[in-house]
C-alpha atoms as a PDB file:
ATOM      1  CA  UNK A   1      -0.159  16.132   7.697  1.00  0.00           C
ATOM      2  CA  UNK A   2      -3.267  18.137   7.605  1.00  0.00           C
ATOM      3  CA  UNK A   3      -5.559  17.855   4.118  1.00  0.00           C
ATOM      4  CA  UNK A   4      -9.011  18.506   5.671  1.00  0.00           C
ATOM      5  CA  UNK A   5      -8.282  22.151   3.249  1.00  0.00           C
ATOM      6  CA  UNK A   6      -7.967  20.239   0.344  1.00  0.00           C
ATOM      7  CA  UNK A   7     -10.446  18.576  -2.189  1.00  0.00           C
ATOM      8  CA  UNK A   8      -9.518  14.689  -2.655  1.00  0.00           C
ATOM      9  CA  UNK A   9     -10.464  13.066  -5.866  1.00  0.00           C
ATOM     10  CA  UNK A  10     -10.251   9.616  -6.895  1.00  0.00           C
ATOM     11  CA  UNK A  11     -10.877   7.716  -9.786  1.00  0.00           C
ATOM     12  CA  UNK A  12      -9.392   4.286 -10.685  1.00  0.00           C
ATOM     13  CA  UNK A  13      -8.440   2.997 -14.672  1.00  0.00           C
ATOM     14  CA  UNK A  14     -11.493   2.054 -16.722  1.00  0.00           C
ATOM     15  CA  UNK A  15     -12.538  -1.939 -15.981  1.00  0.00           C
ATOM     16  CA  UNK A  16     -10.978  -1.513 -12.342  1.00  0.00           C
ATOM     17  CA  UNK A  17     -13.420  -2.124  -9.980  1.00  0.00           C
ATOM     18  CA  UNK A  18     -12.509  -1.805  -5.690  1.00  0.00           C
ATOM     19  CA  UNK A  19     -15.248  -3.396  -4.187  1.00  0.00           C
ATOM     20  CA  UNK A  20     -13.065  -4.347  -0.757  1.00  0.00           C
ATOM     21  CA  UNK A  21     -10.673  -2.659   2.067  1.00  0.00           C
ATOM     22  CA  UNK A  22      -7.337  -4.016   0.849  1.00  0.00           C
ATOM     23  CA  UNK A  23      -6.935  -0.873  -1.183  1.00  0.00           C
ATOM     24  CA  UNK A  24      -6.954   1.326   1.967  1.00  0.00           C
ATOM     25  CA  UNK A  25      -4.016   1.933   2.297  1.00  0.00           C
ATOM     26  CA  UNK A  26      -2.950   2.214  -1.336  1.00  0.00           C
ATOM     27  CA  UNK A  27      -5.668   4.854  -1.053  1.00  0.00           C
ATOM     28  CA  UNK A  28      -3.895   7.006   1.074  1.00  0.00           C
ATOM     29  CA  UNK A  29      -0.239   7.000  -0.225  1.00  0.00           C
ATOM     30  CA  UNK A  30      -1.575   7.848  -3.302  1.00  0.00           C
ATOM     31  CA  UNK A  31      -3.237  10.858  -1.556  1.00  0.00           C
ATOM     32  CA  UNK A  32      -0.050  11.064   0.509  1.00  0.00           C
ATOM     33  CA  UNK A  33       2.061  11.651  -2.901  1.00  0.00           C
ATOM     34  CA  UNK A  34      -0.073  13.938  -4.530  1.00  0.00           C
ATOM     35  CA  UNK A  35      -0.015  16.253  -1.264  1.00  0.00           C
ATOM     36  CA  UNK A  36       3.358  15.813  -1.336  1.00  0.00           C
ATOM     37  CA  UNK A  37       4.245  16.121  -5.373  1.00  0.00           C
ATOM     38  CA  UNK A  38       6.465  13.236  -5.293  1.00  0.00           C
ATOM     39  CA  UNK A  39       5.548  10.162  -6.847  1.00  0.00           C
ATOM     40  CA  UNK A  40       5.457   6.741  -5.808  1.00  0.00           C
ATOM     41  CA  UNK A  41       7.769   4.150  -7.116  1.00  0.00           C
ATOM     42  CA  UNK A  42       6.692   2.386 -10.156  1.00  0.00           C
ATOM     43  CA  UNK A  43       8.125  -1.220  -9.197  1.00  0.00           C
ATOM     44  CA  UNK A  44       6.218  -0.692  -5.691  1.00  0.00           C
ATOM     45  CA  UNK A  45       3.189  -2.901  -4.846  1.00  0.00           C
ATOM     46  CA  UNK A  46       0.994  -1.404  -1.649  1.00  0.00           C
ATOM     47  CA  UNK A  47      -2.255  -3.300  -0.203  1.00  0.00           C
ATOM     48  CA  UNK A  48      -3.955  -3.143   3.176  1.00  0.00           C
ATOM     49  CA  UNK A  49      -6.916  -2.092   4.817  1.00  0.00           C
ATOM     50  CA  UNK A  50      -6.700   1.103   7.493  1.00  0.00           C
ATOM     51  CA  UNK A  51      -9.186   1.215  10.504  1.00  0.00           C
ATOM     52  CA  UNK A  52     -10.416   4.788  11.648  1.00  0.00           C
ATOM     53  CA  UNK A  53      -7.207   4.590  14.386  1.00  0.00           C
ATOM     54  CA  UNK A  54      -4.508   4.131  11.901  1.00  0.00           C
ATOM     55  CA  UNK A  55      -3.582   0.536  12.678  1.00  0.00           C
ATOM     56  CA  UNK A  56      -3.435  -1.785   9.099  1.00  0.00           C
ATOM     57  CA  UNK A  57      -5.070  -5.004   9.125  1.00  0.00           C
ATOM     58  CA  UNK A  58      -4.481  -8.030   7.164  1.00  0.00           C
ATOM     59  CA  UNK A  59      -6.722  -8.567   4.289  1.00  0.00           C
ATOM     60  CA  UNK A  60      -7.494 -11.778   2.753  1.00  0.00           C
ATOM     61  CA  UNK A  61      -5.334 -13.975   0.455  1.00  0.00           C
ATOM     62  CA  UNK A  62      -2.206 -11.384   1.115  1.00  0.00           C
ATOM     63  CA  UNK A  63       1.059 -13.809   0.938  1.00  0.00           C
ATOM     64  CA  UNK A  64      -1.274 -14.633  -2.539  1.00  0.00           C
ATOM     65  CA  UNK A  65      -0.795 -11.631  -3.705  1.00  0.00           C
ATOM     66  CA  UNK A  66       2.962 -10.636  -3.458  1.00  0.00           C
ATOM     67  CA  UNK A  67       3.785 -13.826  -4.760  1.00  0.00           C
ATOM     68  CA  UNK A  68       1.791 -12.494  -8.133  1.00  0.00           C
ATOM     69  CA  UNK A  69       3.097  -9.084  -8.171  1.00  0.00           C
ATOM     70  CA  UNK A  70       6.792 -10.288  -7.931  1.00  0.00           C
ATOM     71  CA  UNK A  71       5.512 -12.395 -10.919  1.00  0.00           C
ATOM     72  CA  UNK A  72       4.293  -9.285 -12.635  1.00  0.00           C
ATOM     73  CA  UNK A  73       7.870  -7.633 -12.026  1.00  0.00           C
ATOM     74  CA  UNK A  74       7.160  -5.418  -8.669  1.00  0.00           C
ATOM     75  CA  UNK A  75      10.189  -5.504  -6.519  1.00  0.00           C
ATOM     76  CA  UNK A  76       8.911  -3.857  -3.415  1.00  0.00           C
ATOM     77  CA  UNK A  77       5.412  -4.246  -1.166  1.00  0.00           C
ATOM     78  CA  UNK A  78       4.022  -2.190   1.807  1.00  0.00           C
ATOM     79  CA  UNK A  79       2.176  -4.547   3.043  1.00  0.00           C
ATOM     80  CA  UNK A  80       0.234  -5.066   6.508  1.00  0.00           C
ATOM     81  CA  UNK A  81       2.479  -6.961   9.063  1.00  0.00           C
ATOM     82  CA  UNK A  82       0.090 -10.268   8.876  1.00  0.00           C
ATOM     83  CA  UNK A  83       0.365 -10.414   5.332  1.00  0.00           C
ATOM     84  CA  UNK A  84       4.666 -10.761   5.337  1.00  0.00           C
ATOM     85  CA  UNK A  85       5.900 -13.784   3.894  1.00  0.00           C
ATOM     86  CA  UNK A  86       7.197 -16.304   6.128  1.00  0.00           C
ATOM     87  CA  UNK A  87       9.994 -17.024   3.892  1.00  0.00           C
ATOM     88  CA  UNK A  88      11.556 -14.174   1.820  1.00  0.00           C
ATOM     89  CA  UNK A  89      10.829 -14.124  -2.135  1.00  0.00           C
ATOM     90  CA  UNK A  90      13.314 -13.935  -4.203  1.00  0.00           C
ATOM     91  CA  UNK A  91      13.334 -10.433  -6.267  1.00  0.00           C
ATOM     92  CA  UNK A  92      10.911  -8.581  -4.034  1.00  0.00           C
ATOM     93  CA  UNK A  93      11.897  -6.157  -0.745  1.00  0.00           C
ATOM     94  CA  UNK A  94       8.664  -6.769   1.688  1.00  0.00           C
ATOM     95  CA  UNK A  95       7.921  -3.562   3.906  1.00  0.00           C
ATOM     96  CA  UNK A  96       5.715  -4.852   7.018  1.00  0.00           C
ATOM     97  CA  UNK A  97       3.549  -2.331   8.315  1.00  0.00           C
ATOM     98  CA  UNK A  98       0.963  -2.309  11.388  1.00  0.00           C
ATOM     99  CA  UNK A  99       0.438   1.460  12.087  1.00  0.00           C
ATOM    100  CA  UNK A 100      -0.507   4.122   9.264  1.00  0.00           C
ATOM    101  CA  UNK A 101       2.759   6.041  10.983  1.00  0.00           C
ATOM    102  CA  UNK A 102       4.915   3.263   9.941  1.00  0.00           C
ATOM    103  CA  UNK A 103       3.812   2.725   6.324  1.00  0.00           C
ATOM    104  CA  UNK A 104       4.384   6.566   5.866  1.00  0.00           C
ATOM    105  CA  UNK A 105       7.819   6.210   7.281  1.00  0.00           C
ATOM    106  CA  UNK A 106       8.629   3.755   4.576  1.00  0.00           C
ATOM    107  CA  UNK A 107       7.141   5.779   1.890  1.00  0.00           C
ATOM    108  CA  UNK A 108       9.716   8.829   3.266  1.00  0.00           C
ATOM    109  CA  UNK A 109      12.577   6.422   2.955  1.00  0.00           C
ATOM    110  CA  UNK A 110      11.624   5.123  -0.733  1.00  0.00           C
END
């Protein structure tokens, strides 16, 4: 997918502040939809940080956090392979990722 022709903007909700990697990859498949004019699920939860060769690394407190966003009613998280629950939670579809390939290969089949 080729966007180096396009002009990228972000901006994040009003009080929201990203001040670390783990919104990486949430990052791009929100610049993945766009490009793509289909939208991302709304019960979909997607953290991870990307290095410069595509691979997704862990980021801190990461089981932590799916176990709140089931709480908050997500059902499904793209999440980097590290991060996976040992055990499965109930309610919630974990997608482990370790390549920026794979995690858009999900996104294709959501």
């Amino acid at each position: 997918m080729h966007v180096s022709d396009q002009d990228v903007f972000v901006n994040v909700v009003g009080g929201v502040k990203v001040n670390e990697t783990s919104a990486d990859l949430a990052l791009l498949a929100a610049i993945v939809s766009s490009f793509r004019d289909r939208a991302l699920p709304q019960d979909l939860v997607i953290f991870g940080e990307v290095g410069l060769s595509g691979e997704i690394r862990p980021v801190p407190s990461g089981q932590e956090r799916i176990y709140e966003a089931a709480k908050h009613g997500f059902t499904r998280a793209l999440v980097p392979k590290s991060n996976a629950p040992r055990k499965a939670i109930e309610g919630m579809k974990v997608i482990p990722v370790t390549k920026l390939s794979d995690a858009l290969s999900a996104l294709e089949e959501l």
